[in-house]
PDB file of N, CA and C in Angstrom:
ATOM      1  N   UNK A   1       0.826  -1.180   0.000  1.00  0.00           N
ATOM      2  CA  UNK A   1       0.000   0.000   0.000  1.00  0.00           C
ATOM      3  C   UNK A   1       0.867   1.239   0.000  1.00  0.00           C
ATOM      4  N   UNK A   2       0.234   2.329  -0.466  1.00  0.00           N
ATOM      5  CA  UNK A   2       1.177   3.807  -0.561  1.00  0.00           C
ATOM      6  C   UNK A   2      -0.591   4.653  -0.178  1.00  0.00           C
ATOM      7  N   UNK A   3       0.747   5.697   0.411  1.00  0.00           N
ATOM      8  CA  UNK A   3      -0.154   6.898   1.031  1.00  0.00           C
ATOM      9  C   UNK A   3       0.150   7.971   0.256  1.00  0.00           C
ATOM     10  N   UNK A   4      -0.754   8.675  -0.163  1.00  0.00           N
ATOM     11  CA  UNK A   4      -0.854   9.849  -0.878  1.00  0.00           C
ATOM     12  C   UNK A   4      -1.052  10.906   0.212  1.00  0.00           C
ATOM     13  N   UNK A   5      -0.209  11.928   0.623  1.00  0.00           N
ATOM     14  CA  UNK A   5      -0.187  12.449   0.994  1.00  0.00           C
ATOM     15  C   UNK A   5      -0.748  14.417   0.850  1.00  0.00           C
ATOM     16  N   UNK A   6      -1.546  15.231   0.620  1.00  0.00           N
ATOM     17  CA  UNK A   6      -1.986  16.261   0.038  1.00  0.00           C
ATOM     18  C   UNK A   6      -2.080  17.640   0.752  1.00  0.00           C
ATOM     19  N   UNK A   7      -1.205  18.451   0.909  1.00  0.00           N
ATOM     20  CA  UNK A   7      -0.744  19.414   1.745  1.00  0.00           C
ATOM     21  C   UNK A   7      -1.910  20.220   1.349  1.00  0.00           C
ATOM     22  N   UNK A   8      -3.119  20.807   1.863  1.00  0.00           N
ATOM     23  CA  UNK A   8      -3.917  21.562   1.024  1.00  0.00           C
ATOM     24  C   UNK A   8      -4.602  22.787   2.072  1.00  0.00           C
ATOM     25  N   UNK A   9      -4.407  23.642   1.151  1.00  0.00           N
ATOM     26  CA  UNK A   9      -4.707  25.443   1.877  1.00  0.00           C
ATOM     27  C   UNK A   9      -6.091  25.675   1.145  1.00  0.00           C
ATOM     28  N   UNK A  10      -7.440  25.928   2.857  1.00  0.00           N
ATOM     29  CA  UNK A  10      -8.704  26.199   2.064  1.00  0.00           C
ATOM     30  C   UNK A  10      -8.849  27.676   1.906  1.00  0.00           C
ATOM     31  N   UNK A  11      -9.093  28.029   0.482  1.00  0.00           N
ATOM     32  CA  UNK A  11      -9.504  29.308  -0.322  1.00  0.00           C
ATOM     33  C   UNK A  11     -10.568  30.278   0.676  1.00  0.00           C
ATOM     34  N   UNK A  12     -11.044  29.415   1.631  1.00  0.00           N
ATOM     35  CA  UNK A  12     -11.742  30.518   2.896  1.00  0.00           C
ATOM     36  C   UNK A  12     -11.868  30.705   3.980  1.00  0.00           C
ATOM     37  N   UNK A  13     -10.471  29.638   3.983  1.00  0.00           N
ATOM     38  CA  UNK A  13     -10.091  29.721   5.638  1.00  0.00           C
ATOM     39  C   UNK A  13     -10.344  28.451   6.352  1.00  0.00           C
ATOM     40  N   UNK A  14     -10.890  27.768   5.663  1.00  0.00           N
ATOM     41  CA  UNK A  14     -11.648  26.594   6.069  1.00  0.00           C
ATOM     42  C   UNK A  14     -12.355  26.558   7.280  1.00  0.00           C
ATOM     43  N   UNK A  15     -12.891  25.194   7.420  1.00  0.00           N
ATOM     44  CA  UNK A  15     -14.370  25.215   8.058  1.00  0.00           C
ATOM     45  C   UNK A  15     -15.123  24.050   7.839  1.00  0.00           C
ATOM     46  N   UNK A  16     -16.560  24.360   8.534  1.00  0.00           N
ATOM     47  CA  UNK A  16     -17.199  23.401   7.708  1.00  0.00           C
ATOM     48  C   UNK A  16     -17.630  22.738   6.215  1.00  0.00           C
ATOM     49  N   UNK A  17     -17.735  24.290   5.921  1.00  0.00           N
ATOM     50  CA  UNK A  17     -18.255  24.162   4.369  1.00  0.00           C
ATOM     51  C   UNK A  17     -16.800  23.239   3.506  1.00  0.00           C
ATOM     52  N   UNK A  18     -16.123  24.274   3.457  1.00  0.00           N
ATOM     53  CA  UNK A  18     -14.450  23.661   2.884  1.00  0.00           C
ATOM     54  C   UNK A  18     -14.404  21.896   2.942  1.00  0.00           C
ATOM     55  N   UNK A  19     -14.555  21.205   4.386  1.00  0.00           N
ATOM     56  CA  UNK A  19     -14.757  20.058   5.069  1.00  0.00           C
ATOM     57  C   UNK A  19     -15.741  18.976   4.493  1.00  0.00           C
ATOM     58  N   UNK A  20     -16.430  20.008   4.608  1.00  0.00           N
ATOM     59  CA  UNK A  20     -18.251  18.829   3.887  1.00  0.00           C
ATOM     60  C   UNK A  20     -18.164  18.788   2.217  1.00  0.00           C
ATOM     61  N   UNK A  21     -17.086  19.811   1.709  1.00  0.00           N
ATOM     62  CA  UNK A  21     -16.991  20.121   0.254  1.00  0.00           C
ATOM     63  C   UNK A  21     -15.836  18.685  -0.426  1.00  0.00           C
ATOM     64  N   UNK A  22     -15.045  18.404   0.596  1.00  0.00           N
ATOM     65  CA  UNK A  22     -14.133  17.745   0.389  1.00  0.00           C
ATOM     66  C   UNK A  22     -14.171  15.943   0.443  1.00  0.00           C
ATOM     67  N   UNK A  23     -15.424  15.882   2.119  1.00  0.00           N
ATOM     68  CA  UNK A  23     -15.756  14.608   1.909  1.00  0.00           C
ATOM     69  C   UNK A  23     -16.891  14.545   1.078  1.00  0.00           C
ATOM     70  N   UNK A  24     -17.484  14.938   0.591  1.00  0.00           N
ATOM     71  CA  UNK A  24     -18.650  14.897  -0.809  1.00  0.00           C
ATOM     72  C   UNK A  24     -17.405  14.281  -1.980  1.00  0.00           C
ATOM     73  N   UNK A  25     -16.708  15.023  -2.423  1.00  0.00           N
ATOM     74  CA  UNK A  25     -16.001  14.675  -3.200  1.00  0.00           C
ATOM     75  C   UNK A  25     -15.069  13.147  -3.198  1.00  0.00           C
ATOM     76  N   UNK A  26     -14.724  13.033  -1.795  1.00  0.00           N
ATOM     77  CA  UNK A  26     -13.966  11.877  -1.860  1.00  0.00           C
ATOM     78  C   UNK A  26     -15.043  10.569  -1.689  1.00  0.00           C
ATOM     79  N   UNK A  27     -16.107  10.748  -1.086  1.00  0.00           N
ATOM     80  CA  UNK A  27     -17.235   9.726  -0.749  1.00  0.00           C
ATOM     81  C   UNK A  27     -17.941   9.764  -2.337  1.00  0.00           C
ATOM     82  N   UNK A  28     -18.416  10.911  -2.958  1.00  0.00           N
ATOM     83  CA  UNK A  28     -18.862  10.366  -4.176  1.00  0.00           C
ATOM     84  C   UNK A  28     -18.347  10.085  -5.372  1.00  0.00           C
ATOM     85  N   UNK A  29     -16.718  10.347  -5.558  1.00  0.00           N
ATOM     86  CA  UNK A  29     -16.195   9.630  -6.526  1.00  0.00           C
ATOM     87  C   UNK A  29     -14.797   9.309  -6.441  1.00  0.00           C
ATOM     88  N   UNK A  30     -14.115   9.559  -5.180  1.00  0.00           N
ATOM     89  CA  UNK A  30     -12.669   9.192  -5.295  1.00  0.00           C
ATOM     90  C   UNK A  30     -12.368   7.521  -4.455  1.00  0.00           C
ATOM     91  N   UNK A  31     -13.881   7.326  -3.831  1.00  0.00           N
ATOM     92  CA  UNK A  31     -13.610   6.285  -3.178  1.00  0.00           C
ATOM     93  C   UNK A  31     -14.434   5.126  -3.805  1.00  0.00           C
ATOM     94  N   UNK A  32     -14.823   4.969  -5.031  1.00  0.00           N
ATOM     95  CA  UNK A  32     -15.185   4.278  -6.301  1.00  0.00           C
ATOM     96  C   UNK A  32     -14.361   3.914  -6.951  1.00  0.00           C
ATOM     97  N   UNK A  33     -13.070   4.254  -6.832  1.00  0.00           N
ATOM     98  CA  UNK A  33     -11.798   4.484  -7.775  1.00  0.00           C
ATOM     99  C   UNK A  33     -10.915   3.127  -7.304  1.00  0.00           C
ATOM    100  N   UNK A  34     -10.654   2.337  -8.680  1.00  0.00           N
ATOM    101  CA  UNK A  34      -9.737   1.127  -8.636  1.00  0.00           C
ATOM    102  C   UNK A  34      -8.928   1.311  -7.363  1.00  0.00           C
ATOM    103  N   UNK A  35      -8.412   0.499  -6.202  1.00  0.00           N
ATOM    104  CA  UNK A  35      -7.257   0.671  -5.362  1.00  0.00           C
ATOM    105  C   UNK A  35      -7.830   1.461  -4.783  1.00  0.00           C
ATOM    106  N   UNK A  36      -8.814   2.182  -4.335  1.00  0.00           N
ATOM    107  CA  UNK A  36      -8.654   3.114  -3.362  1.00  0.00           C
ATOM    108  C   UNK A  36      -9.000   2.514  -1.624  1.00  0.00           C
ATOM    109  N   UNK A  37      -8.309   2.372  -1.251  1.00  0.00           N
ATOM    110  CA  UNK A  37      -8.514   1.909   0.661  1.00  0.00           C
ATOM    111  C   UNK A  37      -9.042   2.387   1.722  1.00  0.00           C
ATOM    112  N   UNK A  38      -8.933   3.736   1.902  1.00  0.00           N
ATOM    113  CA  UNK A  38      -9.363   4.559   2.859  1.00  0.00           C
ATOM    114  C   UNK A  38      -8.629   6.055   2.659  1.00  0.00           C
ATOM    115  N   UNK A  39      -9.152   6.651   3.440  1.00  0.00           N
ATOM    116  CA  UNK A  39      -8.591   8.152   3.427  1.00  0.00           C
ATOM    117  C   UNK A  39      -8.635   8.882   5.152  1.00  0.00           C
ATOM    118  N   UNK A  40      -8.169  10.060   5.790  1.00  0.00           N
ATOM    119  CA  UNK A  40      -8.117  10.915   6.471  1.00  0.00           C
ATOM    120  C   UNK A  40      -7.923  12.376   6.269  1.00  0.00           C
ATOM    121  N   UNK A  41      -8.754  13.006   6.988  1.00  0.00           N
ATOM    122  CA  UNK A  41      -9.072  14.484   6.701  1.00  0.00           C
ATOM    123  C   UNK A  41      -8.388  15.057   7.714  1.00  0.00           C
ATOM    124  N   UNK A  42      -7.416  16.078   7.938  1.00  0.00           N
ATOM    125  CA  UNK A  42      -6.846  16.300   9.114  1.00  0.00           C
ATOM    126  C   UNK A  42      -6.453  18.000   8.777  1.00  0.00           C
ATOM    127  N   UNK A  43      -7.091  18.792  10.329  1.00  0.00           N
ATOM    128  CA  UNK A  43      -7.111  20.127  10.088  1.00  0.00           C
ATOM    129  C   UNK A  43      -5.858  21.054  11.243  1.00  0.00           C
ATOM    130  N   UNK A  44      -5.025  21.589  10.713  1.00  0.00           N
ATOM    131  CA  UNK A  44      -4.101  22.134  11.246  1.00  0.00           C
ATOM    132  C   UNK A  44      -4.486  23.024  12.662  1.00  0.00           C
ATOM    133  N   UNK A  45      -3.903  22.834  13.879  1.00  0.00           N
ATOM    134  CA  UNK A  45      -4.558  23.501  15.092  1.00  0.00           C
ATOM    135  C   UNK A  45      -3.849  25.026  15.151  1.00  0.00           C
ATOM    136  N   UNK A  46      -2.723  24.824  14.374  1.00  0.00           N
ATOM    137  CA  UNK A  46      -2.024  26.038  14.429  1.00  0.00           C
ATOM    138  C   UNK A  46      -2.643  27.109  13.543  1.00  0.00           C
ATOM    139  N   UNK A  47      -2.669  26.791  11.964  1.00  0.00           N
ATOM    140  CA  UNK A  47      -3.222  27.726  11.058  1.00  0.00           C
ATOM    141  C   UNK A  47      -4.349  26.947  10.586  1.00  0.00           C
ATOM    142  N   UNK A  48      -5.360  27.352  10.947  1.00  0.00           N
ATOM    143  CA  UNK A  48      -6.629  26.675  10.854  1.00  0.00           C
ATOM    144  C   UNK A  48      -7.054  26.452   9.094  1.00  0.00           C
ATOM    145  N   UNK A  49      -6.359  26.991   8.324  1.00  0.00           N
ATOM    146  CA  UNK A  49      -6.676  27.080   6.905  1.00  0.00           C
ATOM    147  C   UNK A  49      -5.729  25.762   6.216  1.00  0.00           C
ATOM    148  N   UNK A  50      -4.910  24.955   6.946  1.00  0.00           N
ATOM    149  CA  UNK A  50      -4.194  24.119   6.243  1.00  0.00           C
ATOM    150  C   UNK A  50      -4.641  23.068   6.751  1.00  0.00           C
ATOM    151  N   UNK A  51      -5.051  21.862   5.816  1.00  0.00           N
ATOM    152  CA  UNK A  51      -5.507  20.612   6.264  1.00  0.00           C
ATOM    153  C   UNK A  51      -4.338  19.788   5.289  1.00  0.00           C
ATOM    154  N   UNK A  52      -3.974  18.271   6.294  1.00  0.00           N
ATOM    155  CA  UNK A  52      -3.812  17.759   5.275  1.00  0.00           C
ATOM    156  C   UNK A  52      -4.743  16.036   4.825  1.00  0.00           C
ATOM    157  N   UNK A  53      -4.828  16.160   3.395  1.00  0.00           N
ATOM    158  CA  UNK A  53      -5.752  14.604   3.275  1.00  0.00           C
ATOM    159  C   UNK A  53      -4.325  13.648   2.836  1.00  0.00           C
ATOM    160  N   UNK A  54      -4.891  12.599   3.361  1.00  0.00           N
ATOM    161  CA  UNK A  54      -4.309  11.603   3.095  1.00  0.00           C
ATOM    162  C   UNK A  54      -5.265  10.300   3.194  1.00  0.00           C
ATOM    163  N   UNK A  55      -4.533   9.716   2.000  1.00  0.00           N
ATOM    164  CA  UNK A  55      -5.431   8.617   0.894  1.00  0.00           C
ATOM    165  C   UNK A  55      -4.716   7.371   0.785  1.00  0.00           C
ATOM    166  N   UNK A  56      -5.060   6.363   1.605  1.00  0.00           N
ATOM    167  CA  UNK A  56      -4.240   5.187   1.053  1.00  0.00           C
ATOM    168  C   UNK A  56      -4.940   4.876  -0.026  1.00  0.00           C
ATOM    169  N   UNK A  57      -3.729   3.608  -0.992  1.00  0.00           N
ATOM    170  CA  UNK A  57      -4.030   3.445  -2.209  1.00  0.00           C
ATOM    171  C   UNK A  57      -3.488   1.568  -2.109  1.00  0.00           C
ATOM    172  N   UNK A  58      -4.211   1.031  -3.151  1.00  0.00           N
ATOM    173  CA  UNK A  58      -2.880  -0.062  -3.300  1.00  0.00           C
ATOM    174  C   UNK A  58      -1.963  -0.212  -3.807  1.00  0.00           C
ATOM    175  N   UNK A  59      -1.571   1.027  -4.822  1.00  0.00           N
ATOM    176  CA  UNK A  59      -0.203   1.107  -5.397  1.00  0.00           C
ATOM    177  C   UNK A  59      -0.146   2.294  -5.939  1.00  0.00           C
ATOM    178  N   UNK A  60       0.745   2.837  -6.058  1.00  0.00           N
ATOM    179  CA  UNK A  60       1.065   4.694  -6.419  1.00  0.00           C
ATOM    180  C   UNK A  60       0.376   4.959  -8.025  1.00  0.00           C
ATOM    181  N   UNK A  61       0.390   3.494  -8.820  1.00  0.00           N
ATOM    182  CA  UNK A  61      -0.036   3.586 -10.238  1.00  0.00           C
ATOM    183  C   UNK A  61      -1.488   3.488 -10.090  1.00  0.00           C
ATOM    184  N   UNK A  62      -2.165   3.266  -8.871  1.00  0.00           N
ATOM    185  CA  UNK A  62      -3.563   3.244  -8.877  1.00  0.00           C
ATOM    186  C   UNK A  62      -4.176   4.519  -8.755  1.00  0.00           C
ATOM    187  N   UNK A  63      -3.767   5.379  -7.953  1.00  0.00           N
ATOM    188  CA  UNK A  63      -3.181   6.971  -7.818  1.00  0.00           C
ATOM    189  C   UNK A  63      -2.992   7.448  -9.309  1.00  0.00           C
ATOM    190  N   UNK A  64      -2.021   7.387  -9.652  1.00  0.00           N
ATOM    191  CA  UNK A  64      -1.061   8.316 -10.302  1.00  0.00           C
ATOM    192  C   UNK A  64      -1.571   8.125 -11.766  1.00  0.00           C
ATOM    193  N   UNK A  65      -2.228   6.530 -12.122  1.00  0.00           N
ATOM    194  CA  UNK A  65      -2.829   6.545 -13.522  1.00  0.00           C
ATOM    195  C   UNK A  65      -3.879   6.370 -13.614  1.00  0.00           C
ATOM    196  N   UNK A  66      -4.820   5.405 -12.371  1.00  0.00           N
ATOM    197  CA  UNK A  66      -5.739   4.617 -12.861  1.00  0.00           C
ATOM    198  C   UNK A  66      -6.653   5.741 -12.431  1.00  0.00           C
ATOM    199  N   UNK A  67      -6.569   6.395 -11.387  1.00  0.00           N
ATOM    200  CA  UNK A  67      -7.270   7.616 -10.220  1.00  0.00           C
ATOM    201  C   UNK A  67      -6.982   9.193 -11.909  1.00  0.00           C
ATOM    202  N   UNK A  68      -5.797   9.465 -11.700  1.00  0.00           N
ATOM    203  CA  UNK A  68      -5.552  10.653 -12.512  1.00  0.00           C
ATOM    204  C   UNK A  68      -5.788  10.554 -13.881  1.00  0.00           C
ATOM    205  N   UNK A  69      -5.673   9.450 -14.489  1.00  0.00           N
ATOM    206  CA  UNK A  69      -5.964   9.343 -15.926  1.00  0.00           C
ATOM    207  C   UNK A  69      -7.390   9.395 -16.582  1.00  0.00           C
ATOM    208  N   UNK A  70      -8.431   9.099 -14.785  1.00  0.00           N
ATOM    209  CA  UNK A  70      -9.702   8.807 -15.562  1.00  0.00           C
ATOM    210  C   UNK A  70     -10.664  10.210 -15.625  1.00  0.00           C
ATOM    211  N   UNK A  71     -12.149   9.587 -15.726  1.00  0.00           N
ATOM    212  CA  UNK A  71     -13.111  10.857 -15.704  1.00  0.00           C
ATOM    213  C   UNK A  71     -13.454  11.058 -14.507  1.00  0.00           C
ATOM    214  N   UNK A  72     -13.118  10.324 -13.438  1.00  0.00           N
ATOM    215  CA  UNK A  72     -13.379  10.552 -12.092  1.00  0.00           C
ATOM    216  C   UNK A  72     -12.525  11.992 -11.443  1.00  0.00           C
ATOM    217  N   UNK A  73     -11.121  11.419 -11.860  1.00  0.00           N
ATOM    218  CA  UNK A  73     -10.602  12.882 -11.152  1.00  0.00           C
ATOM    219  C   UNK A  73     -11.010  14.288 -12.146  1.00  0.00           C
ATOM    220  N   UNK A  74     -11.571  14.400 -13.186  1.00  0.00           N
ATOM    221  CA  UNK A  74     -12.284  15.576 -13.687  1.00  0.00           C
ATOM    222  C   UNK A  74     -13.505  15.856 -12.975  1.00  0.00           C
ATOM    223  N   UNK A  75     -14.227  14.639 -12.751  1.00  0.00           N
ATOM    224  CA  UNK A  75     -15.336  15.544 -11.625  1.00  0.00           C
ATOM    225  C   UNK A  75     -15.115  16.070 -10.208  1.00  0.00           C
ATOM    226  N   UNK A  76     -13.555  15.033  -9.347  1.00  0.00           N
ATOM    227  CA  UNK A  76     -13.107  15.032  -8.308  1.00  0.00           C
ATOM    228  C   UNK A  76     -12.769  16.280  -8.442  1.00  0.00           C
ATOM    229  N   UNK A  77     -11.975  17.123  -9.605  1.00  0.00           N
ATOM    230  CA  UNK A  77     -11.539  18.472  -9.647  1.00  0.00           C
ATOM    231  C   UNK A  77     -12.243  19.488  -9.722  1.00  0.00           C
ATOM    232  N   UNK A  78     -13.832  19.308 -10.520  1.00  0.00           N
ATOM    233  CA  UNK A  78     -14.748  20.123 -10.097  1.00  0.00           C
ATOM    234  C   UNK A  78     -15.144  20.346  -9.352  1.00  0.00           C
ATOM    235  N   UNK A  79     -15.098  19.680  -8.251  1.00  0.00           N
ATOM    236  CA  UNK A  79     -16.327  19.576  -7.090  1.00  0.00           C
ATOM    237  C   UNK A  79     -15.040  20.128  -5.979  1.00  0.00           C
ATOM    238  N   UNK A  80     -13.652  19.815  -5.914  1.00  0.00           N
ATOM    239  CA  UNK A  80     -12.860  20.665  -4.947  1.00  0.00           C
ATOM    240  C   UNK A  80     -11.994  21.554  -5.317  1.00  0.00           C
ATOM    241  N   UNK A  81     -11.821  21.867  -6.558  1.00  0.00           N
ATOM    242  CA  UNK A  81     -10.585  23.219  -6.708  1.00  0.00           C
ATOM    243  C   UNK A  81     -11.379  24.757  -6.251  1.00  0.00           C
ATOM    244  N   UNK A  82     -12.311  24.376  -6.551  1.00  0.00           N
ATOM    245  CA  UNK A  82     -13.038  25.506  -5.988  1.00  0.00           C
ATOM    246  C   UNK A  82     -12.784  25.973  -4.830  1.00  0.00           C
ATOM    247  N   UNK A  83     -12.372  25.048  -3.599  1.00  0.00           N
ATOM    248  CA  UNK A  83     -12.387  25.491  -2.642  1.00  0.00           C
ATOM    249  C   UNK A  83     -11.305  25.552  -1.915  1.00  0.00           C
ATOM    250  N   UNK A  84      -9.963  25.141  -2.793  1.00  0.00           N
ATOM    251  CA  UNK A  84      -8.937  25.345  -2.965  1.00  0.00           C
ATOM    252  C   UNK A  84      -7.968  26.720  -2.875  1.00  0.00           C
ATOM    253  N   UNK A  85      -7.146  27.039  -2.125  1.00  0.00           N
ATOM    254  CA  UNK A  85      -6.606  28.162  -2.354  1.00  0.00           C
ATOM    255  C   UNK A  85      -4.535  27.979  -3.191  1.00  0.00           C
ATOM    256  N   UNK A  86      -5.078  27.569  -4.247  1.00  0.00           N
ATOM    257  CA  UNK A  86      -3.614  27.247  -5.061  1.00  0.00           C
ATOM    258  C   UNK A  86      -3.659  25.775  -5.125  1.00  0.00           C
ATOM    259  N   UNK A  87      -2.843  25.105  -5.478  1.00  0.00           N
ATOM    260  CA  UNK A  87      -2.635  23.629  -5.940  1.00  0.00           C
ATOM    261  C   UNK A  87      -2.063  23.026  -4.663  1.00  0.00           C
ATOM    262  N   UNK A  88      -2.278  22.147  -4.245  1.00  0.00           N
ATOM    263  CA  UNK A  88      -2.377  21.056  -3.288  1.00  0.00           C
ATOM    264  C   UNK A  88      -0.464  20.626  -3.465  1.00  0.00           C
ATOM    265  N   UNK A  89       0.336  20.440  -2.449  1.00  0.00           N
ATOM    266  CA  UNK A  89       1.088  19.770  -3.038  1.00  0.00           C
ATOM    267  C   UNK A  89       1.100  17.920  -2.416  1.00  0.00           C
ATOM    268  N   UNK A  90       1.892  17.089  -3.363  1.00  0.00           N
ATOM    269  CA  UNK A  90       1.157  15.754  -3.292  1.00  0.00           C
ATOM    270  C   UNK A  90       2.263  15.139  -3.622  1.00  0.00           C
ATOM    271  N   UNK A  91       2.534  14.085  -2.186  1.00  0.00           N
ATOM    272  CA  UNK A  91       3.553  13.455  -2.418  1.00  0.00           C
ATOM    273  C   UNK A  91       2.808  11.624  -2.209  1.00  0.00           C
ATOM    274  N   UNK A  92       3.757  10.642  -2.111  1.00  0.00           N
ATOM    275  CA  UNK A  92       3.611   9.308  -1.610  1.00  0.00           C
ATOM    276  C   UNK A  92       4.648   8.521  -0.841  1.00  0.00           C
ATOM    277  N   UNK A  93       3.930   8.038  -0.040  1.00  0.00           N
ATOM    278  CA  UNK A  93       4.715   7.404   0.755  1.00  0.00           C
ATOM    279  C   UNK A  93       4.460   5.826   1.022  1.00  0.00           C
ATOM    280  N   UNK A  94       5.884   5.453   1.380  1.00  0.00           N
ATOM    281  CA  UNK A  94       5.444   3.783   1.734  1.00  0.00           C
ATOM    282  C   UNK A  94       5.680   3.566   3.359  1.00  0.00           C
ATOM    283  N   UNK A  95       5.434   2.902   3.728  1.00  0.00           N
ATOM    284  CA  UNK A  95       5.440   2.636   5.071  1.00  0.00           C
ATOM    285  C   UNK A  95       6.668   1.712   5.744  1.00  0.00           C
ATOM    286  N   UNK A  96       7.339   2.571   6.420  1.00  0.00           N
ATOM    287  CA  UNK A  96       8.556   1.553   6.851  1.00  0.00           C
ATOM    288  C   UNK A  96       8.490   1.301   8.012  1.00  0.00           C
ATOM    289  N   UNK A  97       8.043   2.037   9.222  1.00  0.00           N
ATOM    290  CA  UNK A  97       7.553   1.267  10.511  1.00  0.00           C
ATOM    291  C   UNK A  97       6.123   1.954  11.185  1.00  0.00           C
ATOM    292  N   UNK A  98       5.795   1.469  12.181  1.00  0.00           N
ATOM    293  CA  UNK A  98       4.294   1.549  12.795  1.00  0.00           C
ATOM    294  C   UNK A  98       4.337   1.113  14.131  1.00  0.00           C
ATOM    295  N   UNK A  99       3.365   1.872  15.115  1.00  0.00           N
ATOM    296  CA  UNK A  99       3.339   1.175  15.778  1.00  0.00           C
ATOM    297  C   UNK A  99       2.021   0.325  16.124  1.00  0.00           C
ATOM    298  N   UNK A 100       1.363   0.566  14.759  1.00  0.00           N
ATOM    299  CA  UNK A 100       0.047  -0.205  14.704  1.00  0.00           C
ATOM    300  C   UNK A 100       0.377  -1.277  13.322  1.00  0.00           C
ATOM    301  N   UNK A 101      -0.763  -2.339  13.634  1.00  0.00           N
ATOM    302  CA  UNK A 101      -0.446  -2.940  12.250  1.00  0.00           C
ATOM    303  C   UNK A 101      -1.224  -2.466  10.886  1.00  0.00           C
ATOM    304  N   UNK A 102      -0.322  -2.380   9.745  1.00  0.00           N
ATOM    305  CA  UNK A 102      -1.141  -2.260   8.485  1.00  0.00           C
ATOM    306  C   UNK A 102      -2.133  -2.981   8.250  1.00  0.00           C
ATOM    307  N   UNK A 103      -3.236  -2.062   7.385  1.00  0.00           N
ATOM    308  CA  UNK A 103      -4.407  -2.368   6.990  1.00  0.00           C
ATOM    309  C   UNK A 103      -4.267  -3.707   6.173  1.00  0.00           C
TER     310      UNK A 103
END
């Protein structure tokens, strides 16, 4: 499994709306998507406008082609750039220790 990681600044400060805008999007079409496992929504205590999501996957190409290549992430992009303040930055990661066990 790989974690997609998504550094993302909301366009209004975030909130609820920003929040409910984001799981709409991931509940109605990013979590339909080949490989997709689970996700977390997580909101910064310091600067309340930076959240970050993170998306497990079963492999970075499930992400990176099967997720980005299709018509899903064109509606996934309608429904959140909007509420976006600039482009998300987006990395992946693999997991090298825990102190819980993997999914």
């Amino acid at each position: 499994m790989v974690l997609e990681v998504a550094d993302l600044r909301a366009a209004d400060g975030g909130g609820e709306a920003f929040e409910s805008t984001i799981r709409h999007g991931l509940d109605a079409v990013l979590s339909t998507s080949r490989g997709f496992v689970g996700y977390q929504l997580r909101r910064s205590v310091e600067s309340p406008d930076r959240y970050l999501l993170m998306i497990e996957w079963a492999s970075v190409e499930d992400h990176t082609v099967g997720f980005r290549e299709s018509a899903a992430y064109e509606q996934w992009s309608a429904i959140v750039r909007p509420v976006f303040r600039g482009a998300p930055n987006v990395e992946h990661f693999a997991l090298r220790a825990s102190s819980t066990s993997e999914r």
